[in-house]
N, C-alpha and C. Protein backbone atom coordinates (compact mmCIF):
# COMPACT_ATOMS: atom_id res chain seq x y z
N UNK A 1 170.33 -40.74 22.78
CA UNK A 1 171.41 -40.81 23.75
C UNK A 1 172.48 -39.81 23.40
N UNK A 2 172.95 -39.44 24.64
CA UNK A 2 173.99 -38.57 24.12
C UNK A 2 175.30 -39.16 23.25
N UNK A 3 175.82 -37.81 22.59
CA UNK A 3 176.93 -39.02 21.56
C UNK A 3 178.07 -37.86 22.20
N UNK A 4 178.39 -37.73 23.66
CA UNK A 4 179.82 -37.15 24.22
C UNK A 4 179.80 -38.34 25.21
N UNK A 5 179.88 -39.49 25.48
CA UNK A 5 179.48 -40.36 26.93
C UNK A 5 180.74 -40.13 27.46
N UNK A 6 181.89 -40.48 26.86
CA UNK A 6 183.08 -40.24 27.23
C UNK A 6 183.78 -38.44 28.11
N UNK A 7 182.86 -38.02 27.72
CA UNK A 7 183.52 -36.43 27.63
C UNK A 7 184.17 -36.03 29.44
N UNK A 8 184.80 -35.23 29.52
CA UNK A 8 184.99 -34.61 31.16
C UNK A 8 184.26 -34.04 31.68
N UNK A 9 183.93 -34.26 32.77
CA UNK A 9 182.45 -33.88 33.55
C UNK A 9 183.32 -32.56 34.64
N UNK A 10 182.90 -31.51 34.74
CA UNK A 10 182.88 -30.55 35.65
C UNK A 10 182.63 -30.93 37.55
N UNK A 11 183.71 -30.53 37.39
CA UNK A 11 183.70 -31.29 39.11
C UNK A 11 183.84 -29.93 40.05
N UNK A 12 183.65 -28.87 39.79
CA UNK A 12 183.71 -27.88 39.87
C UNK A 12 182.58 -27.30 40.84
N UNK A 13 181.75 -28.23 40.56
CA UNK A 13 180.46 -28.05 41.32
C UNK A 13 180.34 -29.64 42.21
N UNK A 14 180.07 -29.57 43.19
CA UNK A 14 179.71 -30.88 43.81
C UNK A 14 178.78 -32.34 43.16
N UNK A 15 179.14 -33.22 43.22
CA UNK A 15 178.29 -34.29 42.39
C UNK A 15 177.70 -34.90 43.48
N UNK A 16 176.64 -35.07 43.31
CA UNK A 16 175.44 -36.16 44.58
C UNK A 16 176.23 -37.46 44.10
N UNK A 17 176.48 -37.77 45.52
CA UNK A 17 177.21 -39.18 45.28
C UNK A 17 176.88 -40.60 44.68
N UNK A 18 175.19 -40.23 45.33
CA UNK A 18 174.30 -41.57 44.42
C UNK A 18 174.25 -41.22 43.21
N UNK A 19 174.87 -40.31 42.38
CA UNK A 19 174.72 -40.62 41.03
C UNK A 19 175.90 -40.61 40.37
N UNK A 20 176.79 -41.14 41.15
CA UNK A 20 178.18 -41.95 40.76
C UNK A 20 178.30 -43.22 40.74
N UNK A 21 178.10 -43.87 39.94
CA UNK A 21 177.91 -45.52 40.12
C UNK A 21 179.21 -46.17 40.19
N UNK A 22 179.83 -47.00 40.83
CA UNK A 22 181.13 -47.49 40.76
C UNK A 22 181.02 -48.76 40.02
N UNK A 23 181.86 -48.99 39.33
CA UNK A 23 181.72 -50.15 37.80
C UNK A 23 182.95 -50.81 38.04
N UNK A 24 183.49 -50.81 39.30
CA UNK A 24 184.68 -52.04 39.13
C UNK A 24 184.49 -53.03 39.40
N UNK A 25 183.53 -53.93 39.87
CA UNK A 25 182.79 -55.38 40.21
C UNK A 25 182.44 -55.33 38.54
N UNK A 26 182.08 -55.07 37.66
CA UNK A 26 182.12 -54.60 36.16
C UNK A 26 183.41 -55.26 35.66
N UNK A 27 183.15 -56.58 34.93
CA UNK A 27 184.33 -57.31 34.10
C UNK A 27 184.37 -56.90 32.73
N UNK A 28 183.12 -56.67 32.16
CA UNK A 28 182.82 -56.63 30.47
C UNK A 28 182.20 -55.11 30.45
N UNK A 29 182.92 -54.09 31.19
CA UNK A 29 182.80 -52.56 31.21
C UNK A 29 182.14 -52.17 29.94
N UNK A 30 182.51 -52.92 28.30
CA UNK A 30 182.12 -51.91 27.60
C UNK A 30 181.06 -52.45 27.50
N UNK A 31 180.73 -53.90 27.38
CA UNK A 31 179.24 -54.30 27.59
C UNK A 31 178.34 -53.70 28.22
N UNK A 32 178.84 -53.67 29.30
CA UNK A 32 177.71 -53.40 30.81
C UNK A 32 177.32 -51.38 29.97
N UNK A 33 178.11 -50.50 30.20
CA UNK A 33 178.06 -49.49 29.41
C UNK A 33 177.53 -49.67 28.14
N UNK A 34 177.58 -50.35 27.14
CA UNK A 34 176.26 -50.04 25.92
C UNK A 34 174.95 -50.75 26.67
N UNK A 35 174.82 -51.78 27.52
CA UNK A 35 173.58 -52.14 27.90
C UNK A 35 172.41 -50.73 28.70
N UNK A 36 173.05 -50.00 29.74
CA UNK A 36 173.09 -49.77 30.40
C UNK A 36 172.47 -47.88 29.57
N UNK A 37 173.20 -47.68 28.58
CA UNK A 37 172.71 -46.80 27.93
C UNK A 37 171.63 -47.34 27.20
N UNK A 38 170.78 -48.03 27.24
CA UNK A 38 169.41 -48.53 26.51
C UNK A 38 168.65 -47.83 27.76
N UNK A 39 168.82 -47.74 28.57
CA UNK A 39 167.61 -47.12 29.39
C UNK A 39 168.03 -45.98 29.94
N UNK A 40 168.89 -45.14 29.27
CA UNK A 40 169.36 -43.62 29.53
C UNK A 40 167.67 -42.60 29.18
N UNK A 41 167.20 -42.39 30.36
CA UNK A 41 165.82 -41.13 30.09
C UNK A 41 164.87 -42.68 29.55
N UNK A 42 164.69 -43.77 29.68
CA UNK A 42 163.65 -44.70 29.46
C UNK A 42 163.46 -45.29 31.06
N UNK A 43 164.36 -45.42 32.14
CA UNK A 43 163.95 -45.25 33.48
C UNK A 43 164.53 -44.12 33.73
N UNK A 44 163.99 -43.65 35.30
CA UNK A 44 164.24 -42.60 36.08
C UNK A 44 165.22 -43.27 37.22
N UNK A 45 166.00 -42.29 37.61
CA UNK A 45 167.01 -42.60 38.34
C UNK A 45 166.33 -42.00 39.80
N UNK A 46 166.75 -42.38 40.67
CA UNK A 46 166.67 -42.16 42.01
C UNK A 46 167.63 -41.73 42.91
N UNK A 47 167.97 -40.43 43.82
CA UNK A 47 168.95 -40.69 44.42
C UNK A 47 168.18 -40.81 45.94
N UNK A 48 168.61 -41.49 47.16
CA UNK A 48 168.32 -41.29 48.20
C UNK A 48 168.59 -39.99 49.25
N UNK A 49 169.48 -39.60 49.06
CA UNK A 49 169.97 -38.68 50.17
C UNK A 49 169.83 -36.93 49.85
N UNK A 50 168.68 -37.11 48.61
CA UNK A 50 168.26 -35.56 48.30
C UNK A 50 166.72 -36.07 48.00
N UNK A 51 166.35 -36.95 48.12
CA UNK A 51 165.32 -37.67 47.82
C UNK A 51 164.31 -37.16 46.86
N UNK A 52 165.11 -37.56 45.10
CA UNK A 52 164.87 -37.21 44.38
C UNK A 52 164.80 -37.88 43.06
N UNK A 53 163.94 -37.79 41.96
CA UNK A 53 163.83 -39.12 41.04
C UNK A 53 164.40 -37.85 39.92
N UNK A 54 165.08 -38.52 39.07
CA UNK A 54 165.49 -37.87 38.29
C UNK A 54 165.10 -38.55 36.56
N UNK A 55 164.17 -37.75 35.68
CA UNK A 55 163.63 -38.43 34.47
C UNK A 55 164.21 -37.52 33.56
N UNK A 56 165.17 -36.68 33.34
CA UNK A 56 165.65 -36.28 32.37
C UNK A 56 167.06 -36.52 32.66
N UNK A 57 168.00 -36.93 32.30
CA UNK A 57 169.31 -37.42 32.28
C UNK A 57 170.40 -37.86 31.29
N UNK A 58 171.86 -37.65 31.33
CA UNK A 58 172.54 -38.56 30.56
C UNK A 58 173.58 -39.17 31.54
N UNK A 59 173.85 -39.99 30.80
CA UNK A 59 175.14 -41.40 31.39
C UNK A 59 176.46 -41.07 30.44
N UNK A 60 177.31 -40.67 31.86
CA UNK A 60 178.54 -40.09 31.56
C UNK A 60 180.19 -41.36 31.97
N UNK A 61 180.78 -41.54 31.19
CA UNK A 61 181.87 -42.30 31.75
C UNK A 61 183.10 -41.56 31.82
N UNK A 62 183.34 -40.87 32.40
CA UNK A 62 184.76 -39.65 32.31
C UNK A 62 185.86 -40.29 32.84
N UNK A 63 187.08 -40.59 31.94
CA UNK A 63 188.25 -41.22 31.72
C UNK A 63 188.75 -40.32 33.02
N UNK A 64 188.48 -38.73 33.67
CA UNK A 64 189.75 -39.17 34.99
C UNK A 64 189.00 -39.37 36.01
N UNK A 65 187.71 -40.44 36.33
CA UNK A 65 186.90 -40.68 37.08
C UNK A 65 187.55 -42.32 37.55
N UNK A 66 187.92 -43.07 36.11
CA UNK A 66 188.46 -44.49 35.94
C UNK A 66 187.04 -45.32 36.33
N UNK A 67 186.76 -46.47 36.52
CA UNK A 67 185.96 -47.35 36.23
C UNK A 67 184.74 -46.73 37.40
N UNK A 68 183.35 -45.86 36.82
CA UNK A 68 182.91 -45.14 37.23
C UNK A 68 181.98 -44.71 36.28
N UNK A 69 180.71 -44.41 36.39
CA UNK A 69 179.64 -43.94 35.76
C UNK A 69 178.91 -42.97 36.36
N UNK A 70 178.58 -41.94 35.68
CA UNK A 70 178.06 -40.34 36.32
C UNK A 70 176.88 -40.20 35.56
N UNK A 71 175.55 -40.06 36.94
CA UNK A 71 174.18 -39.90 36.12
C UNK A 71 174.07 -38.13 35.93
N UNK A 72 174.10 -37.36 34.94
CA UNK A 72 174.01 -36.04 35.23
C UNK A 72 172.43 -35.60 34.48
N UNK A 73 172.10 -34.91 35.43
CA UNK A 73 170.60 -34.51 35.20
C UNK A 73 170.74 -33.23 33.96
N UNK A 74 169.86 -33.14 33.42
CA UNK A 74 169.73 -31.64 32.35
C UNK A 74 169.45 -31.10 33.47
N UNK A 75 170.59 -30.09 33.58
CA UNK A 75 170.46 -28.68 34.37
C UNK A 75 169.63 -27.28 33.72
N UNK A 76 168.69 -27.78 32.25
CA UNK A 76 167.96 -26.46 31.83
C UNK A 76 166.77 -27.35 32.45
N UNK A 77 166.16 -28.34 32.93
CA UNK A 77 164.97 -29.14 32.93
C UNK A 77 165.09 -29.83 34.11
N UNK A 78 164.92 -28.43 34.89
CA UNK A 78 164.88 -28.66 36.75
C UNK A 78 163.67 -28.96 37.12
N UNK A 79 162.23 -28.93 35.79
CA UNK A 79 161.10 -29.35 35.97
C UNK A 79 160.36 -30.82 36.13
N UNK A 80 162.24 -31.56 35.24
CA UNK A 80 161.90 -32.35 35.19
C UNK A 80 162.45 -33.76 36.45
N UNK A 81 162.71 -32.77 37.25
CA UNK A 81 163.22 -33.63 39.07
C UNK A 81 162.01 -33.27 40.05
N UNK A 82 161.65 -34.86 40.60
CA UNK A 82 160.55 -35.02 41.12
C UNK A 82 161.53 -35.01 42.34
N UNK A 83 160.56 -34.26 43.23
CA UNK A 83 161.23 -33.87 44.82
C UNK A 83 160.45 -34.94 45.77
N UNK A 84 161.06 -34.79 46.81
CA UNK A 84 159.85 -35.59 47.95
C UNK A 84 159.88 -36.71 48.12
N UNK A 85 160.94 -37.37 47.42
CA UNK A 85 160.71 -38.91 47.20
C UNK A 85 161.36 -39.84 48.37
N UNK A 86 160.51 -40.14 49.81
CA UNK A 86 160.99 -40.56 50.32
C UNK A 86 161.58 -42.08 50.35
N UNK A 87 162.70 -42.30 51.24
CA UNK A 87 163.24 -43.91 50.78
C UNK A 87 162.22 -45.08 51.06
N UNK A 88 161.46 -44.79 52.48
CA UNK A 88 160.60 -46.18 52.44
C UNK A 88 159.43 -46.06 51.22
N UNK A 89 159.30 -45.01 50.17
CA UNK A 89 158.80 -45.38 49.24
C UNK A 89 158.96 -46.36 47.76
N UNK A 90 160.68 -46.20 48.09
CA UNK A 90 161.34 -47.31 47.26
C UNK A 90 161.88 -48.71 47.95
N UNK A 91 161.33 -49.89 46.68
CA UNK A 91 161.59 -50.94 47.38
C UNK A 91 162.21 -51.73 46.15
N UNK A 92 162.94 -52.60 46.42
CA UNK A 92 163.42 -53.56 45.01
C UNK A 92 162.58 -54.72 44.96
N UNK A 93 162.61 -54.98 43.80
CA UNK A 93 161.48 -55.82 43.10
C UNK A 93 161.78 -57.38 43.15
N UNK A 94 163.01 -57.20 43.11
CA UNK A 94 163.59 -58.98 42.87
C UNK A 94 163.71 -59.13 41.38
N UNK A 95 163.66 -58.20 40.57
CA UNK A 95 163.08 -58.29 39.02
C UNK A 95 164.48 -58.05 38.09
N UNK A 96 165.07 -58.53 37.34
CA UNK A 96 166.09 -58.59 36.99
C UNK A 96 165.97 -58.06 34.92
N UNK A 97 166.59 -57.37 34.64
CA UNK A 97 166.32 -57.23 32.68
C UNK A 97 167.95 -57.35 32.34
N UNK A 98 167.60 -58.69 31.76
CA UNK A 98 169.05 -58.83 30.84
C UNK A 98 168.88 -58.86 29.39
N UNK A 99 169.76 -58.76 28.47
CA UNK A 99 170.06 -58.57 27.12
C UNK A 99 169.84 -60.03 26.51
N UNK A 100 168.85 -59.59 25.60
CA UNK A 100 167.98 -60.72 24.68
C UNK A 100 168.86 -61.75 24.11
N UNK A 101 170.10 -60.87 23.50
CA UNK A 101 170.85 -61.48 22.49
C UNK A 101 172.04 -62.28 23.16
N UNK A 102 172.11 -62.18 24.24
CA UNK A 102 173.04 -63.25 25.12
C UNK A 102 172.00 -64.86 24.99
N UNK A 103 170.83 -64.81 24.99
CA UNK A 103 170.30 -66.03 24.84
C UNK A 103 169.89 -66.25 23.35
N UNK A 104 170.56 -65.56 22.57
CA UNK A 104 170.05 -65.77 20.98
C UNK A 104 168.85 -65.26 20.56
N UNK A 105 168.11 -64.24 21.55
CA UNK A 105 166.73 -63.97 21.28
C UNK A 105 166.82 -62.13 21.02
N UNK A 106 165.60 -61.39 20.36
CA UNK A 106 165.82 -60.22 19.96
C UNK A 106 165.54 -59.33 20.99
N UNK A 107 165.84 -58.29 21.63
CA UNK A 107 165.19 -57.41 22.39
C UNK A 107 165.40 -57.59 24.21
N UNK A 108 164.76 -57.35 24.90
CA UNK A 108 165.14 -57.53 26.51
C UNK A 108 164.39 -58.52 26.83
N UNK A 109 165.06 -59.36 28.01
CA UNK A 109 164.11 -60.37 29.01
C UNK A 109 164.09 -60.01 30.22
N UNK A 110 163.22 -60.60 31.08
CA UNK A 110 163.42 -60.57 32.23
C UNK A 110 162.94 -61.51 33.02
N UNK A 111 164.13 -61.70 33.79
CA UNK A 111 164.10 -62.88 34.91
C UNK A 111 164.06 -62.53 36.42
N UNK A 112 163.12 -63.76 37.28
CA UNK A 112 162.87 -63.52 38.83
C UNK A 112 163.95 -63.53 39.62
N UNK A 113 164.95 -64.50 38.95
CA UNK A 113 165.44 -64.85 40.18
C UNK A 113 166.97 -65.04 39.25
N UNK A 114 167.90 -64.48 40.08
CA UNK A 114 169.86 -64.50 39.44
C UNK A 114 170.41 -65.41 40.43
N UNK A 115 170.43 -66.33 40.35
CA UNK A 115 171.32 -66.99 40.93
C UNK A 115 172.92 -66.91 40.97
N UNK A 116 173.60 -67.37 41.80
CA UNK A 116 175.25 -67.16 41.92
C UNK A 116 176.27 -68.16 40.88
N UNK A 117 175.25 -69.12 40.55
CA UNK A 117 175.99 -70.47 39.96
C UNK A 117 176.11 -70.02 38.48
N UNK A 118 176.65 -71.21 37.93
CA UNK A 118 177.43 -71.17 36.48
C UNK A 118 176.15 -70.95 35.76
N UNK A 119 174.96 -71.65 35.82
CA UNK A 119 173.51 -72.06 35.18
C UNK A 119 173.35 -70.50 34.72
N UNK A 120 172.78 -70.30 33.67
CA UNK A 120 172.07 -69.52 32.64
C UNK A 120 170.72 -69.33 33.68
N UNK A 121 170.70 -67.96 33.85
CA UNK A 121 169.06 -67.71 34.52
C UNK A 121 167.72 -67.90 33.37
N UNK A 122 167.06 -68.20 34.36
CA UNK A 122 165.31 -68.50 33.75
C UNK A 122 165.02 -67.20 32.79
N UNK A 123 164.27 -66.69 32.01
CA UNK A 123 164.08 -65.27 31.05
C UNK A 123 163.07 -65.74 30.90
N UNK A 124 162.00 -64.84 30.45
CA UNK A 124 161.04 -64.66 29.64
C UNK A 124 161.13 -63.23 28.84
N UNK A 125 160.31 -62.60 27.61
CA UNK A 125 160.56 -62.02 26.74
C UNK A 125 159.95 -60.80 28.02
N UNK A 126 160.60 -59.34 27.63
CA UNK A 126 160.74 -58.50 28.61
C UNK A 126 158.63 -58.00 28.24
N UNK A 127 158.25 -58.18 27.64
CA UNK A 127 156.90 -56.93 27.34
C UNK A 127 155.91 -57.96 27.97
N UNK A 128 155.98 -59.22 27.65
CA UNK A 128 155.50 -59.99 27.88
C UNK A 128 155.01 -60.29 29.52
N UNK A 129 156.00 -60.23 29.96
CA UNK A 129 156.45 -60.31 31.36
C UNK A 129 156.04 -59.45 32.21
N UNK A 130 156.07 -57.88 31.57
CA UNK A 130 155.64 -56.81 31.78
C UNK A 130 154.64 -56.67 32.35
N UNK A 131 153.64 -57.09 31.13
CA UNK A 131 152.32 -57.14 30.50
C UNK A 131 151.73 -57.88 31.89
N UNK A 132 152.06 -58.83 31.98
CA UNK A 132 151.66 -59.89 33.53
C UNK A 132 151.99 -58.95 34.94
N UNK A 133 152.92 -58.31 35.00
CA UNK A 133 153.04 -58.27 35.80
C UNK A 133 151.92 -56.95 36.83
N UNK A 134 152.09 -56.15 35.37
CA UNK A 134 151.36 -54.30 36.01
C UNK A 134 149.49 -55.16 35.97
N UNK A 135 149.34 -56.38 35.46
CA UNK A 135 147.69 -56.82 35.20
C UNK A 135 147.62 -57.71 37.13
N UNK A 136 148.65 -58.23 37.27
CA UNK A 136 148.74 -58.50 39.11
C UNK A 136 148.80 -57.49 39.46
N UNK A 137 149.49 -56.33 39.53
CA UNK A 137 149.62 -55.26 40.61
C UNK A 137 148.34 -54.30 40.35
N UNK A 138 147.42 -54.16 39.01
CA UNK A 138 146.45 -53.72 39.08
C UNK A 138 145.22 -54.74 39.66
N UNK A 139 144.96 -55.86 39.59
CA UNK A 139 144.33 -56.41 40.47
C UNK A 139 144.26 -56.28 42.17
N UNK A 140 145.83 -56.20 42.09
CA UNK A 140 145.97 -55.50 43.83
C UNK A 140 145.56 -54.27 43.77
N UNK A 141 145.26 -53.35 42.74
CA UNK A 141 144.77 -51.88 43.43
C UNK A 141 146.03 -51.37 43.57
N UNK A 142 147.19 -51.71 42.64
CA UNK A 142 148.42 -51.20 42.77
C UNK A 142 148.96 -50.76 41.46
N UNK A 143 150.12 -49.83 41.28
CA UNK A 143 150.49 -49.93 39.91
C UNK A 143 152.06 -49.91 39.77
N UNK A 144 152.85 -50.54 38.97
CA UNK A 144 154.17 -50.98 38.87
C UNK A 144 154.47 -49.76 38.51
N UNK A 145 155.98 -49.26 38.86
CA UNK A 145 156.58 -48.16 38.80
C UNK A 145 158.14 -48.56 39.03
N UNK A 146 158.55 -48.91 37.73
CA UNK A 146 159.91 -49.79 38.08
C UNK A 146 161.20 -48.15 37.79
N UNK A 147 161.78 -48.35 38.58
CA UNK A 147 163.06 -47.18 38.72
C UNK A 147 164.68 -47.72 38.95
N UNK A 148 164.97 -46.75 38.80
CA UNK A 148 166.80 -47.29 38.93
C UNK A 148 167.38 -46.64 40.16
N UNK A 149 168.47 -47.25 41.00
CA UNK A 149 169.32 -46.64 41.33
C UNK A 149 170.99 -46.99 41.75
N UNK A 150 171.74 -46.03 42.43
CA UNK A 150 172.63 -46.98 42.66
C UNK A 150 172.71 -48.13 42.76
N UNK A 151 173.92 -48.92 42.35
CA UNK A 151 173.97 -49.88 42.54
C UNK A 151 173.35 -50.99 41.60
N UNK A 152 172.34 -50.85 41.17
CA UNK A 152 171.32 -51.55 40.02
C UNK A 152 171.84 -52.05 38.75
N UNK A 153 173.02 -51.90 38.13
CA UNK A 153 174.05 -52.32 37.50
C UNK A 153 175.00 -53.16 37.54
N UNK A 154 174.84 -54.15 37.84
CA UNK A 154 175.28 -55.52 37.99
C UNK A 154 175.73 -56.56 36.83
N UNK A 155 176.60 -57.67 37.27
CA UNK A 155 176.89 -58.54 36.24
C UNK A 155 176.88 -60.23 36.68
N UNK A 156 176.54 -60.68 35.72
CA UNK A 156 176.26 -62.47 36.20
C UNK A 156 177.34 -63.36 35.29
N UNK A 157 178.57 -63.81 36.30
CA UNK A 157 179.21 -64.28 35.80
C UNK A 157 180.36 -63.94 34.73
N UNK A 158 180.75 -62.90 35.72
CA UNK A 158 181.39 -61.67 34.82
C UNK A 158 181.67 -61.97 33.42
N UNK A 159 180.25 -62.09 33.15
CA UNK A 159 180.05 -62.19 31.13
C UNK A 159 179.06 -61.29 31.02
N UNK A 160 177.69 -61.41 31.61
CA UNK A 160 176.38 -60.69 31.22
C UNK A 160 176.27 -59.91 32.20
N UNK A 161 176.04 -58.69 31.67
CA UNK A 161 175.53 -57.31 32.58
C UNK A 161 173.37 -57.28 32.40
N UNK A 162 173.85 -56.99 33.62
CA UNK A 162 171.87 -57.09 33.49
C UNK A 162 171.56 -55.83 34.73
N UNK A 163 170.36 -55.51 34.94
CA UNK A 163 169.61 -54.61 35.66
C UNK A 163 168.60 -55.04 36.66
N UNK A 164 169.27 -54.85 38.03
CA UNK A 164 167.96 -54.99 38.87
C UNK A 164 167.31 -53.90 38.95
N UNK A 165 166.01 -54.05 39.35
CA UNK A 165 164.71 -53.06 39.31
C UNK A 165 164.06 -52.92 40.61
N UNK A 166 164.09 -51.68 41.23
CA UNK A 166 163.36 -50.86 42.18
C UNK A 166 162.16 -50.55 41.62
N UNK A 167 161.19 -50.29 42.73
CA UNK A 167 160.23 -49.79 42.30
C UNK A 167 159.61 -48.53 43.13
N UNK A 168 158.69 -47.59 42.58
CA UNK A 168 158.09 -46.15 43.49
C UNK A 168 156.83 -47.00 43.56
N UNK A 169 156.44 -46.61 45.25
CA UNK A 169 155.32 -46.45 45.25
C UNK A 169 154.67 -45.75 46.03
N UNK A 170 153.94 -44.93 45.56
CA UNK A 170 153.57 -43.39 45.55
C UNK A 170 152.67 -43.49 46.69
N UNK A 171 152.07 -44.72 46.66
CA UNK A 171 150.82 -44.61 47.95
C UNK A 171 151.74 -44.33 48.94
N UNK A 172 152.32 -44.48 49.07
CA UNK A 172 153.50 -44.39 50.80
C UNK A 172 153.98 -42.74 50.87
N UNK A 173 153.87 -42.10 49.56
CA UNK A 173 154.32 -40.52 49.44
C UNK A 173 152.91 -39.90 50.09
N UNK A 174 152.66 -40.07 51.34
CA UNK A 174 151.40 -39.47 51.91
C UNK A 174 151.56 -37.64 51.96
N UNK A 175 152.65 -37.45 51.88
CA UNK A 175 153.31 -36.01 52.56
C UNK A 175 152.58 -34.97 51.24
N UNK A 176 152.79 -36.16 49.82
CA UNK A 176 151.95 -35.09 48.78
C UNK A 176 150.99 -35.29 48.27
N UNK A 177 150.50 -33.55 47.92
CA UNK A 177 148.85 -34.25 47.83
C UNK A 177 148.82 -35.15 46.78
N UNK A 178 147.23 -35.38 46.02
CA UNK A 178 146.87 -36.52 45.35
C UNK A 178 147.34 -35.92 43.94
N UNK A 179 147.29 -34.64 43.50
CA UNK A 179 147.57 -34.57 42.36
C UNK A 179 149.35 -34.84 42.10
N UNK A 180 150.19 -34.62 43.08
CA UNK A 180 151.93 -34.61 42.98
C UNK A 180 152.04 -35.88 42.65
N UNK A 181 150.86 -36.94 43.57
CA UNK A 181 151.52 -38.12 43.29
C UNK A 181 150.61 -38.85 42.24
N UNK A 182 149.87 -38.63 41.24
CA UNK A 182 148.95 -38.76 40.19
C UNK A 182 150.35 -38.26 39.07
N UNK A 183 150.55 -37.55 39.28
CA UNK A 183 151.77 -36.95 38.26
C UNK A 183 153.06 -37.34 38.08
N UNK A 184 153.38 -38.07 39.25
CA UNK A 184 154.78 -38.93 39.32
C UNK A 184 154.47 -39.89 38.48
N UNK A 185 153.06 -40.83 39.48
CA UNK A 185 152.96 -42.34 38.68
C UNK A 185 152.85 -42.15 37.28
N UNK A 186 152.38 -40.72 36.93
CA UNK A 186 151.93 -40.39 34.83
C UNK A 186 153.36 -40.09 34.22
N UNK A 187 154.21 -39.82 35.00
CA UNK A 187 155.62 -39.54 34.60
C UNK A 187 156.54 -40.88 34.36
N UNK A 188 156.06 -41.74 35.28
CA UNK A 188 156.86 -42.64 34.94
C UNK A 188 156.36 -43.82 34.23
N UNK A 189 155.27 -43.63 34.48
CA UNK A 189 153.84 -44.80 33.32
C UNK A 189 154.33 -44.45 32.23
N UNK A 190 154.60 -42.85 31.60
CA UNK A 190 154.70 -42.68 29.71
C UNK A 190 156.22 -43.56 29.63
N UNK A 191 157.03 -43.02 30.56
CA UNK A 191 158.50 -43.70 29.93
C UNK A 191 158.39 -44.99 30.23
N UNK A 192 157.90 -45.95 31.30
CA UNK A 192 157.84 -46.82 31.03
C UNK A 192 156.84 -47.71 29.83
N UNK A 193 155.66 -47.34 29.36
CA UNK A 193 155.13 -47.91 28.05
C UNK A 193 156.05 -47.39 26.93
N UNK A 194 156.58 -46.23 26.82
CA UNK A 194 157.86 -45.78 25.81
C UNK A 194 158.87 -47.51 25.61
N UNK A 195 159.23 -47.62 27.04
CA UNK A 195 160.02 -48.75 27.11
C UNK A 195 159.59 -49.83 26.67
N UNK A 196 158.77 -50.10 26.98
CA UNK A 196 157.39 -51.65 26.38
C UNK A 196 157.58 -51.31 24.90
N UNK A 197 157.33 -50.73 24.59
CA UNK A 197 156.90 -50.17 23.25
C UNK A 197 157.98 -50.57 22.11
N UNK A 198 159.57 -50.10 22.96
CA UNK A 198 160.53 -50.66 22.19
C UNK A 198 161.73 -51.74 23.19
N UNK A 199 160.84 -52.10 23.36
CA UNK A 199 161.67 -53.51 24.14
C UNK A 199 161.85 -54.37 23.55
N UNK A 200 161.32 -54.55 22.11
CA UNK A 200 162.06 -55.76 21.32
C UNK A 200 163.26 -55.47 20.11
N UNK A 201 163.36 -54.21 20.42
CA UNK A 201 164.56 -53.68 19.60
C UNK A 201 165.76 -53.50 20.52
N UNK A 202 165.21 -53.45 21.18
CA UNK A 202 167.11 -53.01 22.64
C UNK A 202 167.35 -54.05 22.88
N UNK A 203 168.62 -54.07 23.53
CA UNK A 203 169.17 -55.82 23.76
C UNK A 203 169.95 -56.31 22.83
C-alpha cells in the first residue's frame, strides 16, 4: 500500500468523478479508511461513465478534498485499465465483507444480508464462504468476479465499516472477442485468489 495516503492530489488535470468516493455518511472515518485500504490493488475498481475497471491503483485521502476518498490509477500502467466495460455487465451481489476482529475472530467475514437494526449481522469466515460460493456459480457454468465501486463503502451502525460487492460478468461483454474477455475474468481470478489466499490475515 502506498505509505503517502494523506498526500495532495493534483487537480490540475480532471478527476473521473466515480473515483471520488464521498465518506461523510462515514462516522469511524479512520476505521472505515484502514479497512478499506486492505483491498487497495486486491479488488478492481470500476468506474461507470468511462466504462472502465481499474486493477492497478492507490487510495488517496487529501486533507483539501475534506471527508472524501480518491481512487487514482498508476498513470505509468495504462495496460493495466480494462476498457469496454459495459454497466449492464455489472451487478451487485447482495454480498457484504466486514472486519473479522469486530466479532473477535481473525481475518475477513462475510455476510448475506445487513440489516438496518441494532442486531450484529450473520458472518461466516470470508475464504470459506468464498470457497462455496465460486463452487455454485461454477456449477451454473458461471464464474464469480467480485469488484468495487462507488459507493461500496459503507458503515453499519456507525461503528463497523464493511464492503458491499459488485460483480463482472463478462458473458454480457458480447462486444469483445473471447480472448478480451478470457483475460479480464484471468485478471481478476489472480487478485481475487491473491485475496483468498490472505484473507485470514486482513481484518
Amino acid at each position: 500500500m502506498s505509505s503517502m495516503k494523506h498526500q495532495e492530489v493534483d487537480f490540475s488535470k480532471p478527476i473521473n468523478p466515480d473515483l471520488i468516493w464521498e465518506l461523510d455518511h462515514i462516522a469511524r472515518r479512520e476505521l472505515a479508511e484502514r479497512f478499506i485500504q486492505l483491498f487497495e490493488n486486491r479488488l478492481c475498481v470500476y468506474s461507470e461513465s468511462v466504462r472502465q475497471l481499474y486493477t492497478n491503483y492507490n487510495l488517496h485521502f487529501p486533507s483539501d478534498l475534506g471527508r472524501k476518498m480518491v481512487v487514482l490509477p498508476n498513470p505509468y500502467a495504462f495496460h493495466d485499465t480494462l476498457h469496454g466495460i459495459d454497466a449492464p455487465a455489472v451487478r451487485p451481489t447482495g454480498l457484504f465483507v466486514l472486519p473479522g476482529r469486530v466479532f473477535g475472530k481473525p481475518g475477513l467475514m462475510l455476510a448475506k444480508q445487513l440489516g438496518e437494526g441494532s442486531s450484529m449481522p450473520k458472518t461466516m469466515p470470508f475464504k470459506q464462504a468464498l470457497a462455496q460460493i465460486i463452487s455454485n456459480q461454477k456449477k451454473l457454468g458461471d464464474v464469480f468476479l467480485p469488484i468495487l465501486m462507488k459507493g461500496d463503502l459503507r458503515e453499519f451502525g456507525q461503528q463497523l465499516p464493511y464492503l458491499h460487492l459488485h460483480r463482472l460478468q463478462v458473458s454480457k461483454l458480447s462486444h469483445l472477442s473471447n480472448f478480451e474477455r478470457i483475460d479480464i475474468q484471468n485478471t481478476i481470478t489472480r487478485k481475487l485468489l491473491l485475496l483468498y489466499r490472505q484473507a485470514d490475515t486482513l481484518g
